[in-house]
Protein backbone atom coordinates (compact mmCIF):
# COMPACT_ATOMS: atom_id res chain seq x y z
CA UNK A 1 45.93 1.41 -43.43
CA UNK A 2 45.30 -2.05 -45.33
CA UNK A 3 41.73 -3.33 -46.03
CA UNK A 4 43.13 -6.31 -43.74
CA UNK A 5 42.21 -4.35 -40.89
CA UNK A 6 44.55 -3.79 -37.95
CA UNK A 7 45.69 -5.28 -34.72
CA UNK A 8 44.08 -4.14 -31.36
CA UNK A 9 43.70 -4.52 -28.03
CA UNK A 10 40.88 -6.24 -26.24
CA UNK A 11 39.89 -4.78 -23.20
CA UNK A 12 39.95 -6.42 -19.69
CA UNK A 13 42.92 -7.04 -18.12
CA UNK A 14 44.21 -9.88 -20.64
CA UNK A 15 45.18 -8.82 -23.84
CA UNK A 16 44.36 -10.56 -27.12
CA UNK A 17 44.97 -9.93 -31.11
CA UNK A 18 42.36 -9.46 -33.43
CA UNK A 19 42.20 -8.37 -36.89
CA UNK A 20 39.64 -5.42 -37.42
CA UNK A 21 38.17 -4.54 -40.73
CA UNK A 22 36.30 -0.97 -41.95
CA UNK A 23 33.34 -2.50 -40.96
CA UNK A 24 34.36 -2.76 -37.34
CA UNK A 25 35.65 0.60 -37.02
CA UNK A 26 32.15 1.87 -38.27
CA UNK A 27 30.50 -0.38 -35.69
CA UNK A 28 33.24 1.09 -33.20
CA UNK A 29 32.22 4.57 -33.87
CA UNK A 30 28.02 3.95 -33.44
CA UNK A 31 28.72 2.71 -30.25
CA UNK A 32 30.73 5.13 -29.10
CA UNK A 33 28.05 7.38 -29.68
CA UNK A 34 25.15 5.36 -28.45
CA UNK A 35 27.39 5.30 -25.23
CA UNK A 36 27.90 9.31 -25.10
CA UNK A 37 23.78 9.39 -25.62
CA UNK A 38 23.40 7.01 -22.99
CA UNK A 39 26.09 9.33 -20.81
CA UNK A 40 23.63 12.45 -21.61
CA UNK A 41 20.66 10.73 -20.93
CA UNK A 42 22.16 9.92 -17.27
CA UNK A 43 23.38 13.24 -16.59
CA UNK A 44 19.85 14.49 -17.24
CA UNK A 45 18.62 12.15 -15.08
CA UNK A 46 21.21 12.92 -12.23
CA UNK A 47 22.37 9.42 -11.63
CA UNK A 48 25.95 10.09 -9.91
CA UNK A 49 27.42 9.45 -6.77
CA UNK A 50 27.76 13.12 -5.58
CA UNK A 51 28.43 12.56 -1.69
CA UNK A 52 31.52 12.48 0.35
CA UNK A 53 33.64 13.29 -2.93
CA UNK A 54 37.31 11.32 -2.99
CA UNK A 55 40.72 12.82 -3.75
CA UNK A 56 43.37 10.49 -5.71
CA UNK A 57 46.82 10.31 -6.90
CA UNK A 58 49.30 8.24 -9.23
CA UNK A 59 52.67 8.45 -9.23
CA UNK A 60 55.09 7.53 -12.56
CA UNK A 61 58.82 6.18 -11.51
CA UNK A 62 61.73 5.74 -13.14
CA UNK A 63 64.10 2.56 -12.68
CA UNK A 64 67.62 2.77 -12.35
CA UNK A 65 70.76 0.15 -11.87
CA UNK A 66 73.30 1.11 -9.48
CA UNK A 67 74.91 3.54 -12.17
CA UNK A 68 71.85 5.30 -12.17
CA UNK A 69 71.51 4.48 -15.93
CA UNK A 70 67.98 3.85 -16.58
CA UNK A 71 66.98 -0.25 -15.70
CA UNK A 72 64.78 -2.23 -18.19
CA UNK A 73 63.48 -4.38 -15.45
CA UNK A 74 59.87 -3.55 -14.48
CA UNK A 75 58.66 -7.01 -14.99
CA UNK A 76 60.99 -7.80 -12.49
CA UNK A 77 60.31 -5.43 -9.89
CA UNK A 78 56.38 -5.82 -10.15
CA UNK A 79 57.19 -9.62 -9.25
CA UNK A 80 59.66 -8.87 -6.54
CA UNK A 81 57.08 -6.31 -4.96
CA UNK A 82 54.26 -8.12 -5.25
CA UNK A 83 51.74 -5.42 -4.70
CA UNK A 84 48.72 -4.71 -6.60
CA UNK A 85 48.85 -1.12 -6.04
CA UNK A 86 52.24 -0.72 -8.36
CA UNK A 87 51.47 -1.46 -12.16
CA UNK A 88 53.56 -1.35 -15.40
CA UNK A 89 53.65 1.68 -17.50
CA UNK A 90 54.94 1.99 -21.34
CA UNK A 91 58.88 2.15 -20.66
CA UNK A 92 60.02 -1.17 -19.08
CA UNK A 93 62.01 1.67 -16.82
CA UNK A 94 58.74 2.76 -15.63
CA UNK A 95 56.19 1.68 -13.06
CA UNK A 96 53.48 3.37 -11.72
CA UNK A 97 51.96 3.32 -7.84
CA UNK A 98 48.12 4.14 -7.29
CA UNK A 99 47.55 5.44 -4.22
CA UNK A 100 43.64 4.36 -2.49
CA UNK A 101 41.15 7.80 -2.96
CA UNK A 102 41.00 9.53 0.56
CA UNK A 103 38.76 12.42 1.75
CA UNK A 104 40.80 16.18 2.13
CA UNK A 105 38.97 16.19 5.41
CA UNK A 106 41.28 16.56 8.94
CA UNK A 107 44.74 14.82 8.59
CA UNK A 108 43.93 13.55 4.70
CA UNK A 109 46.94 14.84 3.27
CA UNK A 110 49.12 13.44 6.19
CA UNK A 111 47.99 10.07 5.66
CA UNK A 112 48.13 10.36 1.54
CA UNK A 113 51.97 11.25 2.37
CA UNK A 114 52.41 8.58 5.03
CA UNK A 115 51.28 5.45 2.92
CA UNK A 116 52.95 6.65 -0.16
CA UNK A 117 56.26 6.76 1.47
CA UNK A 118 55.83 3.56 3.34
CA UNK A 119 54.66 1.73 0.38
CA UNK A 120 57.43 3.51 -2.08
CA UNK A 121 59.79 2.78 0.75
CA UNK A 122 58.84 -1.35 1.08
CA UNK A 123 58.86 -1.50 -2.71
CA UNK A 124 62.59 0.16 -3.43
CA UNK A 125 63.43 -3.17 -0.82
CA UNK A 126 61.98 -5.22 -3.01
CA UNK A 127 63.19 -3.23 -6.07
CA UNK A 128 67.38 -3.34 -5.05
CA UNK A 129 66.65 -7.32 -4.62
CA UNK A 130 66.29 -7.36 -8.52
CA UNK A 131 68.92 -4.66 -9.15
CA UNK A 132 66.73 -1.52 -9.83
CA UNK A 133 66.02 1.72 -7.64
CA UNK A 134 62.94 4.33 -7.66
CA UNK A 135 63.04 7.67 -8.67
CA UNK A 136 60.29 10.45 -8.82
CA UNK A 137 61.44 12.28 -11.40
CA UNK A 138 59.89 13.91 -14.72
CA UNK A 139 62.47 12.48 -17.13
CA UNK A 140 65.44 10.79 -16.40
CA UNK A 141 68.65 12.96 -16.97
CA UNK A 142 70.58 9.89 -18.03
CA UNK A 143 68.27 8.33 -20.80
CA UNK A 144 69.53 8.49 -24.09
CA UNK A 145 68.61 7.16 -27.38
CA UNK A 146 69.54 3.76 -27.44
CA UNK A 147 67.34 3.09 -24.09
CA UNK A 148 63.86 4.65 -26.22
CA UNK A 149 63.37 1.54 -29.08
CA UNK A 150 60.91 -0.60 -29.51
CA UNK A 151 63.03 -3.37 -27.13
CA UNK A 152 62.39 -0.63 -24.53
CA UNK A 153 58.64 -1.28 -24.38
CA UNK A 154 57.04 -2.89 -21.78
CA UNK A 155 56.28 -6.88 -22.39
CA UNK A 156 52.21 -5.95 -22.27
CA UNK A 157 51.08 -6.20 -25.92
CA UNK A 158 49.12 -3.21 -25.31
CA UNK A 159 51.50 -1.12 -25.33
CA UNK A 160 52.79 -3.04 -28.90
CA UNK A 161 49.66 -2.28 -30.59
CA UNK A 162 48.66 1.42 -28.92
CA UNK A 163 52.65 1.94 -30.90
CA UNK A 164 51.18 0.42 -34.22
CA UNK A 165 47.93 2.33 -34.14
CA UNK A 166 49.39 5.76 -33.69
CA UNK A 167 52.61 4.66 -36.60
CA UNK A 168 49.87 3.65 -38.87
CA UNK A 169 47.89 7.03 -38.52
CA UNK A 170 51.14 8.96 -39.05
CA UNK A 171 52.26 7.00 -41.60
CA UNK A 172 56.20 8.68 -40.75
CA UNK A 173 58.37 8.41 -38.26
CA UNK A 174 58.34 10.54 -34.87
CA UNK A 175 59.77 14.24 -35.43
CA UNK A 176 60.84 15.64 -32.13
CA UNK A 177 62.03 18.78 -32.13
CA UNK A 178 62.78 21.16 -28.55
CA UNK A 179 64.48 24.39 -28.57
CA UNK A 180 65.07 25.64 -25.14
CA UNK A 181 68.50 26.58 -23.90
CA UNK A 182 70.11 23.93 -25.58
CA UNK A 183 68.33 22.81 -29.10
CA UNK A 184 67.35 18.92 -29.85
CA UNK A 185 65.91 16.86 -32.76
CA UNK A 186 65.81 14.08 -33.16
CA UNK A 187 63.90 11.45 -34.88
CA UNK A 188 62.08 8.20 -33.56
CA UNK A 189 60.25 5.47 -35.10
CA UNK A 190 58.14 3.92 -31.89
CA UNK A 191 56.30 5.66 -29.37
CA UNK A 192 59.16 5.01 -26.12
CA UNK A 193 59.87 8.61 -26.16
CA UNK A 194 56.61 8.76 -24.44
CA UNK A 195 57.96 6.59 -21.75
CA UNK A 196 60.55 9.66 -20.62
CA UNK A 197 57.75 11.51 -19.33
CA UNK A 198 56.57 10.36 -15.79
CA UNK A 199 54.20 12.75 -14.39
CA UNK A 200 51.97 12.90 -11.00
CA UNK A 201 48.04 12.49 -11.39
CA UNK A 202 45.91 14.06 -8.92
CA UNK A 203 42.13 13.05 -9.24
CA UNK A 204 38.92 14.87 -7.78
CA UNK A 205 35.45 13.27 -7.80
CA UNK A 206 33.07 15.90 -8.11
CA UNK A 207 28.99 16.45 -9.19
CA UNK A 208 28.06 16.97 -12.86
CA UNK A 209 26.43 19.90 -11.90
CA UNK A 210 30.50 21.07 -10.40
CA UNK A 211 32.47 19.63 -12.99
CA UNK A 212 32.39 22.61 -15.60
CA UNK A 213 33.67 24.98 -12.74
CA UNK A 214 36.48 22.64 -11.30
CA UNK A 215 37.68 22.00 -14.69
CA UNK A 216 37.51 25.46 -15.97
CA UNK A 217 39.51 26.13 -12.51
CA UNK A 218 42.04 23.60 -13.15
CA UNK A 219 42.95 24.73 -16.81
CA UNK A 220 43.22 28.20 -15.18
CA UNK A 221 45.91 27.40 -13.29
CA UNK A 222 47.71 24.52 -15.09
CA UNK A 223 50.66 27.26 -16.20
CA UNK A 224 51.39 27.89 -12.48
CA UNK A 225 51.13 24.66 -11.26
CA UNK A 226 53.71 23.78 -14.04
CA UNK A 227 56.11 26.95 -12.91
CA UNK A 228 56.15 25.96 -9.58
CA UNK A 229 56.47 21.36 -9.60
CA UNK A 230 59.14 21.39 -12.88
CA UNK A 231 61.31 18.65 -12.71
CA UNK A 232 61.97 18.03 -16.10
CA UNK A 233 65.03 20.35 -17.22
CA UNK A 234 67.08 17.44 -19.10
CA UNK A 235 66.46 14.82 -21.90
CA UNK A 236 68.98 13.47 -24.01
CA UNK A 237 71.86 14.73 -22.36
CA UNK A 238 70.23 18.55 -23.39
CA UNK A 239 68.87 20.94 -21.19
CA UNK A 240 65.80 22.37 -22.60
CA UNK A 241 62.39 23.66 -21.27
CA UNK A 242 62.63 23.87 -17.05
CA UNK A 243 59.40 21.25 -18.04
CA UNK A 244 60.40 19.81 -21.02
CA UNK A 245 57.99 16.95 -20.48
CA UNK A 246 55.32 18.97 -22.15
CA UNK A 247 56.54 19.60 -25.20
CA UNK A 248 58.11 15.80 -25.24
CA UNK A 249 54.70 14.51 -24.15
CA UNK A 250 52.90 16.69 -27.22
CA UNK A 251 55.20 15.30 -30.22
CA UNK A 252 55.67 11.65 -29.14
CA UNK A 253 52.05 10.78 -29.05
CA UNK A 254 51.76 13.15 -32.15
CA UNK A 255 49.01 11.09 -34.67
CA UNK A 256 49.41 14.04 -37.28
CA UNK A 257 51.61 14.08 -40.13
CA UNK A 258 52.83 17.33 -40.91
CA UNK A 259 50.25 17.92 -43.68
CA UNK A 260 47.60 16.68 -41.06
CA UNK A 261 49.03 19.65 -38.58
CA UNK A 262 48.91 22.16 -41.17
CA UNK A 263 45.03 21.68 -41.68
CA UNK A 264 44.57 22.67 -38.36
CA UNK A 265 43.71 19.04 -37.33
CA UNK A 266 43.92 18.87 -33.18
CA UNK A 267 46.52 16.96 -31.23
CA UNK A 268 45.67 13.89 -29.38
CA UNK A 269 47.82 16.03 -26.31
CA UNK A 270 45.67 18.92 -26.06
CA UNK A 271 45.32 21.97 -23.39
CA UNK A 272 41.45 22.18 -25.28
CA UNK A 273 40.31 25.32 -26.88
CA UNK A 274 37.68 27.23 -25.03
CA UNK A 275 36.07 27.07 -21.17
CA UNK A 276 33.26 24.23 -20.97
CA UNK A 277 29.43 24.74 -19.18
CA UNK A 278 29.26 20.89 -19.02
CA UNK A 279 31.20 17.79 -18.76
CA UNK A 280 29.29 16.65 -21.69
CA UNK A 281 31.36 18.95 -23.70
CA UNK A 282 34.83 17.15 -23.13
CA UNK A 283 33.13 13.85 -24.06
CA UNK A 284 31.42 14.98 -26.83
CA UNK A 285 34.30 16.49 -28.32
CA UNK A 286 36.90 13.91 -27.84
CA UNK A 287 34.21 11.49 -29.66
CA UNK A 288 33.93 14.88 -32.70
CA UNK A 289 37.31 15.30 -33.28
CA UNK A 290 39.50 12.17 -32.79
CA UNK A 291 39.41 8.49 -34.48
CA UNK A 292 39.46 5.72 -32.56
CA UNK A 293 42.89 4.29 -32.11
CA UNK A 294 41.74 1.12 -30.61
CA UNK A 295 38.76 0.13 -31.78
CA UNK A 296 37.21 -2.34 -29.93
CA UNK A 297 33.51 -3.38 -28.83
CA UNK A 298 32.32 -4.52 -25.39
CA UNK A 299 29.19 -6.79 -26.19
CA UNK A 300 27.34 -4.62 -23.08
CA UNK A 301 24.41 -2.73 -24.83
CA UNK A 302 24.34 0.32 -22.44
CA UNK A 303 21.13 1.91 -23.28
CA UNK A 304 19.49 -1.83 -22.44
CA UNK A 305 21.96 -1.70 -19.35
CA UNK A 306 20.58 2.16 -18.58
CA UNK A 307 16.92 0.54 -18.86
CA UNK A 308 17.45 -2.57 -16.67
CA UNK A 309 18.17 -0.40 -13.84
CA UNK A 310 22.31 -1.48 -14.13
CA UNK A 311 24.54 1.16 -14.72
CA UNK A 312 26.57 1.06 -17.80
CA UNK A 313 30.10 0.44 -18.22
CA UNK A 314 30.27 2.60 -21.69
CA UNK A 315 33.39 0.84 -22.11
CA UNK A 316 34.16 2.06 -25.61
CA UNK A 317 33.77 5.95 -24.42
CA UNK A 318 36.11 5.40 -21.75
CA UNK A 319 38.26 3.42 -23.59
CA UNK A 320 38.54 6.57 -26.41
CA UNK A 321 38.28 9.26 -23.65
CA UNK A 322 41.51 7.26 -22.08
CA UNK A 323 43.32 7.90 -26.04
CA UNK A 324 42.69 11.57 -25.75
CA UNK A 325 45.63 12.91 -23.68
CA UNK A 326 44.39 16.20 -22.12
CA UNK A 327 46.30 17.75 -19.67
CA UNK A 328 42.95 18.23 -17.56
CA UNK A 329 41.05 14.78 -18.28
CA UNK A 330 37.50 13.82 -17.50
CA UNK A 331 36.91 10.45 -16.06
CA UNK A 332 33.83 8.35 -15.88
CA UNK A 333 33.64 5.88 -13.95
CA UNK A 334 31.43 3.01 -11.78
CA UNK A 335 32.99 2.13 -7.98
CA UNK A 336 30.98 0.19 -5.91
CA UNK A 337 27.92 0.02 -8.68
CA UNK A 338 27.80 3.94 -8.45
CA UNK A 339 28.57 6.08 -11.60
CA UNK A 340 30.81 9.21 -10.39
CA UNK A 341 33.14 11.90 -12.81
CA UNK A 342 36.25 12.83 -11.65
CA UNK A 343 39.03 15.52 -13.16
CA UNK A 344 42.24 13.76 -13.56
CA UNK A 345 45.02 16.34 -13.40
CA UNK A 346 47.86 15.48 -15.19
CA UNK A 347 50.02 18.71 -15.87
CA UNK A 348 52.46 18.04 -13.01
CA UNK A 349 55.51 16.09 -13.21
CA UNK A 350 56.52 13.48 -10.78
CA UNK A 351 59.21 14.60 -7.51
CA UNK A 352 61.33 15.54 -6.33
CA UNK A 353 59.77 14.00 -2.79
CA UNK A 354 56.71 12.69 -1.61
CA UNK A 355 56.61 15.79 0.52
CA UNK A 356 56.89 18.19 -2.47
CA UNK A 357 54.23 15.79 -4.35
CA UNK A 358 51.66 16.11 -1.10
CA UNK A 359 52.51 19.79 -0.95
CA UNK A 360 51.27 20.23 -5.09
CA UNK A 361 47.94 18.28 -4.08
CA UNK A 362 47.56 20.32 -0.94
CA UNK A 363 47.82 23.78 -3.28
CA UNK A 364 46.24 22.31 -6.20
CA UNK A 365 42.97 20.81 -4.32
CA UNK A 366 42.89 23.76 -1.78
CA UNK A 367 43.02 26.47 -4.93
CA UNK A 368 40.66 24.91 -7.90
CA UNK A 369 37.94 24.44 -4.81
CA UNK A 370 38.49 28.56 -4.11
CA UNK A 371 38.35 28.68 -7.79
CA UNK A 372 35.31 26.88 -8.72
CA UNK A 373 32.87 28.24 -5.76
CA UNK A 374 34.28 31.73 -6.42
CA UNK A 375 31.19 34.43 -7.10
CA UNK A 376 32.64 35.87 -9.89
CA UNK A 377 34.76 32.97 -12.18
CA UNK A 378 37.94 33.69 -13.11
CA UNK A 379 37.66 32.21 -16.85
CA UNK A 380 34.55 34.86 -17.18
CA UNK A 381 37.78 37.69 -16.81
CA UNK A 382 40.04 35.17 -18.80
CA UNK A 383 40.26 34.34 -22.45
CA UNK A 384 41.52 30.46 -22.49
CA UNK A 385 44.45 31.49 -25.46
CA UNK A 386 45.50 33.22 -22.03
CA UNK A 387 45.26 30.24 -19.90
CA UNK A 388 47.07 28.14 -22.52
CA UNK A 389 49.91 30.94 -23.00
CA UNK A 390 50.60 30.76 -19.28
CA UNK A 391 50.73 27.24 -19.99
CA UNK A 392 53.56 26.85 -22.37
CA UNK A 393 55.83 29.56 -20.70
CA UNK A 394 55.66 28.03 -17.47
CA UNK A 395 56.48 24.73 -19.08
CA UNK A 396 59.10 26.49 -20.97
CA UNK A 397 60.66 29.07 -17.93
CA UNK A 398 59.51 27.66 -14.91
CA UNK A 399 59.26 28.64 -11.85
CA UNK A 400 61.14 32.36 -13.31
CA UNK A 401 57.76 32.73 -15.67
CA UNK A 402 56.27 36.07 -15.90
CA UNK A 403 52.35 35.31 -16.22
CA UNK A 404 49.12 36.91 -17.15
CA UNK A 405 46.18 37.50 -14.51
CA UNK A 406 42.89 39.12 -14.25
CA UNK A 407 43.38 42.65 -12.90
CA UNK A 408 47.30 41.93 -12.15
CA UNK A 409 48.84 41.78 -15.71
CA UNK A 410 51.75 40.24 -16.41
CA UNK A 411 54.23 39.40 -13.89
CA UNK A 412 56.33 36.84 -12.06
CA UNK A 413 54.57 33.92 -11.38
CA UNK A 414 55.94 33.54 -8.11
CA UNK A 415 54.58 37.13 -7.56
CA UNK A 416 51.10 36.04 -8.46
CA UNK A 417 51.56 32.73 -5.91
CA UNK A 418 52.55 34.83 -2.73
CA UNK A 419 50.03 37.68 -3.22
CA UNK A 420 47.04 36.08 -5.05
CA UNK A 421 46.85 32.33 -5.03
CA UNK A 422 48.29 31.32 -1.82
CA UNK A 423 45.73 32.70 0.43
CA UNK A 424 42.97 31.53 -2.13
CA UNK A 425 44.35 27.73 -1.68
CA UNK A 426 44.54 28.47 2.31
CA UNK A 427 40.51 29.55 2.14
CA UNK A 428 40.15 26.31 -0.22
CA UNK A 429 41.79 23.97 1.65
CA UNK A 430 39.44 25.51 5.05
CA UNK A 431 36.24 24.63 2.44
CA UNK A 432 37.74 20.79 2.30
CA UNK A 433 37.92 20.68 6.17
CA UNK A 434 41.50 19.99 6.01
CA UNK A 435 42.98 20.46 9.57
CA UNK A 436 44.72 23.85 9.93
CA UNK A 437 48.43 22.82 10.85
CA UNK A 438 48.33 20.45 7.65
CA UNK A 439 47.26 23.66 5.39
CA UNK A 440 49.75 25.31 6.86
CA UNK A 441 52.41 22.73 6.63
CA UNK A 442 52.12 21.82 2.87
CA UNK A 443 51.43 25.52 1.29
CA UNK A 444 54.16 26.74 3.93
CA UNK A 445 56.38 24.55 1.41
CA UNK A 446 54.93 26.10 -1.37
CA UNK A 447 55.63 29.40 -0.29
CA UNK A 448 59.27 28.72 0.38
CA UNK A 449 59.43 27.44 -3.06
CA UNK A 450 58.35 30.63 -4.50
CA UNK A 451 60.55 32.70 -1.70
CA UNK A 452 63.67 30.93 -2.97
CA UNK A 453 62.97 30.16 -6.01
CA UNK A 454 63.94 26.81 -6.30
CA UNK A 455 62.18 23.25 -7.55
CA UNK A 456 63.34 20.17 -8.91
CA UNK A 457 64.11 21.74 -12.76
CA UNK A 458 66.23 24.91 -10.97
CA UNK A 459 68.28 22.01 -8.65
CA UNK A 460 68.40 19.80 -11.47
CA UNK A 461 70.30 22.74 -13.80
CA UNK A 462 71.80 24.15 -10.68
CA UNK A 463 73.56 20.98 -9.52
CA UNK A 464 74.40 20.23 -13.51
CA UNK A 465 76.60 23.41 -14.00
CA UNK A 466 78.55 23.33 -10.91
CA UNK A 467 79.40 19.40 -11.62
CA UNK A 468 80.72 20.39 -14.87
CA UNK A 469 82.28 23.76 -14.05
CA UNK A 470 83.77 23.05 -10.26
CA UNK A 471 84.03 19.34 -10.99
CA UNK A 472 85.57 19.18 -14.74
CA UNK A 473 82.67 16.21 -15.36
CA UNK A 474 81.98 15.59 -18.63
CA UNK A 475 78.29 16.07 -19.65
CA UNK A 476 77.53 11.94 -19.38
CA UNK A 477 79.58 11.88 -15.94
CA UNK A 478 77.58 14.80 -14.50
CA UNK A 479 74.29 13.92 -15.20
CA UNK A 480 74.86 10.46 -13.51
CA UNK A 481 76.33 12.33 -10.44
CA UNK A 482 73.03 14.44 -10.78
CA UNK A 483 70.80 11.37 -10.29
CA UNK A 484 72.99 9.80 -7.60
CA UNK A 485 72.82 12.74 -5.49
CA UNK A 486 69.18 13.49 -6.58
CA UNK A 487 68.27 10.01 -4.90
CA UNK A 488 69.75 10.25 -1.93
CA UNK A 489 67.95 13.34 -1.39
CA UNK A 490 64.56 12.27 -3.11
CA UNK A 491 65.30 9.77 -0.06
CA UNK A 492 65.46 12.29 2.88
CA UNK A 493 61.73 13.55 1.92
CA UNK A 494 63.31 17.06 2.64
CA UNK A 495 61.09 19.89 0.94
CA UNK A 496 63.40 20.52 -2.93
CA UNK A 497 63.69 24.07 -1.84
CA UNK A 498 65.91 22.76 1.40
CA UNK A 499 68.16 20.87 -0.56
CA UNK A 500 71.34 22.23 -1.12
CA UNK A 501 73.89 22.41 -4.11
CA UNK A 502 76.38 19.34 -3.82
């Protein structure tokens, strides 16, 4: 890194240049840490909007042309639909939809699933107007190399500079290296293999005084939540992990040369390393452990803001907490000129329906509540190197995983789901007030998953083989029959478990 400085984003929603010298970085770092004192001092002081807490959800897509290759034409698409709820994402293949928050309460999860398909449904319209289709997917079977360069980012010079800031930290090119039933590596020298990886984001406001428990909860069960929504069996024309996104996800936002790795130095795409007591502890240690990779200053003073009686932005902590990719994220954040945390669960790919997606909230939200308000926690029985174990096998075996639980051992994970963790999600999902035919509904699809033992990865591989074993396709030819008739059903909102072998 030059004495010049480097290039960075301004925050807000237009983007500007500026050179940045040492100087600034220092500045950068003391106010990230007056913000995180500020943070503590309002946590002490109880200053969050606790009441009538708000689920939430984001959805990735892919784009792709009529030869369900992938299409570079998000800019495009944003201006053909025309609604503020879709946004651009890294890839100019991607977009991403965010859905309005919602309360669990009666027919929540009904409604989350009927304005998600009837948005996602208007904007394909608009999308086949410009050429491009949607697909919920976690990576796109027919990306290859030549569609992840630099020409494939989006035309947002944030995404430009995020790709210079994490080159210049590295100071070497991208190493990316998956062995899973086939074997890739490959090198890359921009950050678009990021872009493959579109995942679902469920969010859940909940009190400071909560947030240790739900969060401990939700790393708990990250591994089965993996095992049970992959969708991500192919990149590169390889099939790898049943959730390859994970590992793809962990090296292509990798800041550490190998040196850097060897010391022990943390990844910016981290499970964590031990259960919390308080959200402070996420903060605190993404602001301990990890340089800024955009360094840039909001002229609010928060502490003065604090004093005032306004409540603080603490832009630069949020702006470093958002360049910390852990798989369960803290949020801060002011709606409405009230402060409120949320977790922002990110383990989950996106697909194969909106069905499937509602059915992951439904088990997700209805099992971390069970979790968190259960008498004796499960991380107290737990060791996290467990959790995180669980973790990569799902990611690696899928919804075939054989697990470790409290008092159970190891065995399959679908095992665990039918006796343990089902009826824990049914009592949580009671606790949110969600109506009783809607619980039943969604984990009913959950269960069937686990009774049949098929997702999105197993139909992905599934429907792969038989193409190129019945069919005589070529590898190239059969994983563009695999999106074609992955669309058309993505399109029928049938459960993935339903949908049959072509």
């Amino acid at each position: 890194m030059g004495t010049n400085g480097d290039r960075v984003v301004t925050m807000g929603e237009d983007v500007g240049v500026r050179t940045f010298s040492r100087e600034d970085r220092a500045r950068y770092r003391e106010k990230v840490r007056r913000c995180l004192d500020v943070f503590a001092e309002m946590l002490r002081e109880s200053r969050f909007d606790v009441e009538r807490p708000m689920t939430g959800l984001e959805i990735e897509l892919n784009l792709v042309d009529d030869d369900s290759q992938p299409a570079m034409r998000n800019t495009d698409v944003l201006k053909a639909v025309a609604d503020p709820s879709f946004q651009t994402e890294l890839g100019q293949f991607n977009v991403e939809i965010n859905v309005a928050p919602r309360r669990l309460t009666g027919t929540g999860t009904a409604q989350f699933e009927e304005h998600v398909r009837a948005s996602l449904n208007a904007a394909e319209e608009k999308a086949r107007e410009v050429g491009a289709h949607m697909v919920m997917i976690g990576i796109l079977p027919t990306l290859r190399p030549e569609h992840l360069t630099a020409a494939a980012l989006s035309a947002n010079p944030r995404y430009e500079l995020l790709n210079e800031q994490i080159f210049a930290a590295r100071g070497e090119d991208l190493r990316i290296s998956i062995s899973g039933v086939e074997r890739l590596v490959v090198t890359a020298d921009t950050i678009t293999p990021e872009a493959a990886c579109t995942s679902t984001q469920f969010h859940l406001q909940v009190s400071p005084a909560q947030f240790a428990d739900y969060w401990n909860a939700a790393q708990a069960i990250a591994g089965i939540q993996v095992a049970l929504g992959a969708n991500s069996p192919l990149f590169f024309g390889r099939e790898l992990w049943r959730e390859t996104r994970v590992p793809l996800f962990q090296q292509a936002t990798d800041t550490r040369a190998e040196e850097i790795k060897a010391q022990g130095v943390r990844p910016r795409v981290w499970f964590g390393e031990r259960w919390i007591t308080n959200v402070f502890d996420l903060f605190e240690e993404n602001v301990r452990y990890f340089p800024a990779l955009l360094p840039v200053c909001d002229p609010e003073d928060p502490g003065e803001a604090l004093a005032s009686g306004d409540v603080p932005k603490l832009a630069e902590l949020r702006l470093h907490n958002g360049t910390v990719y852990r798989w369960n994220r803290p949020v801060y954040d002011v709606l409405r000129g009230r402060p409120h945390l949320r977790v922002e669960n990110r383990v989950l790919p996106a697909g194969p329906t909106v069905l499937d997606t509602i059915a992951n909230g439904a088990f997700y939200f209805g099992l971390v509540r069970a979790l968190a308000e259960s008498d004796r926690p499960l991380w107290s029985q737990m060791s996290f190197s467990a959790a995180e174990e669980n973790f990569t096998t799902c990611a690696r075996y899928g919804i075939e995983a054989q697990v470790f639980w409290p008092g159970l051992g190891y065995l399959p994970v679908t095992e665990l789901v039918l006796r343990r963790l089902l009826p824990l999600a049914h009592h949580g999902l009671d606790r949110w007030g969600l109506a009783p035919d809607e619980r039943d509904r969604l984990l009913g699809i959950v269960e069937q998953r686990c009774l049949t033992g098929r997702n999105g990865a197993t139909w992905q591989v599934e429907t792969l083989h038989r193409l190129e074993s019945a069919d005589h396709l070529d590898r190239p030819e059969a994983l563009r029959e695999v999106v074609r008739h992955y669309v058309d059903l993505m399109h029928s909102n049938r459960p993935v478990h339903e949908w049959p072998i072509p």
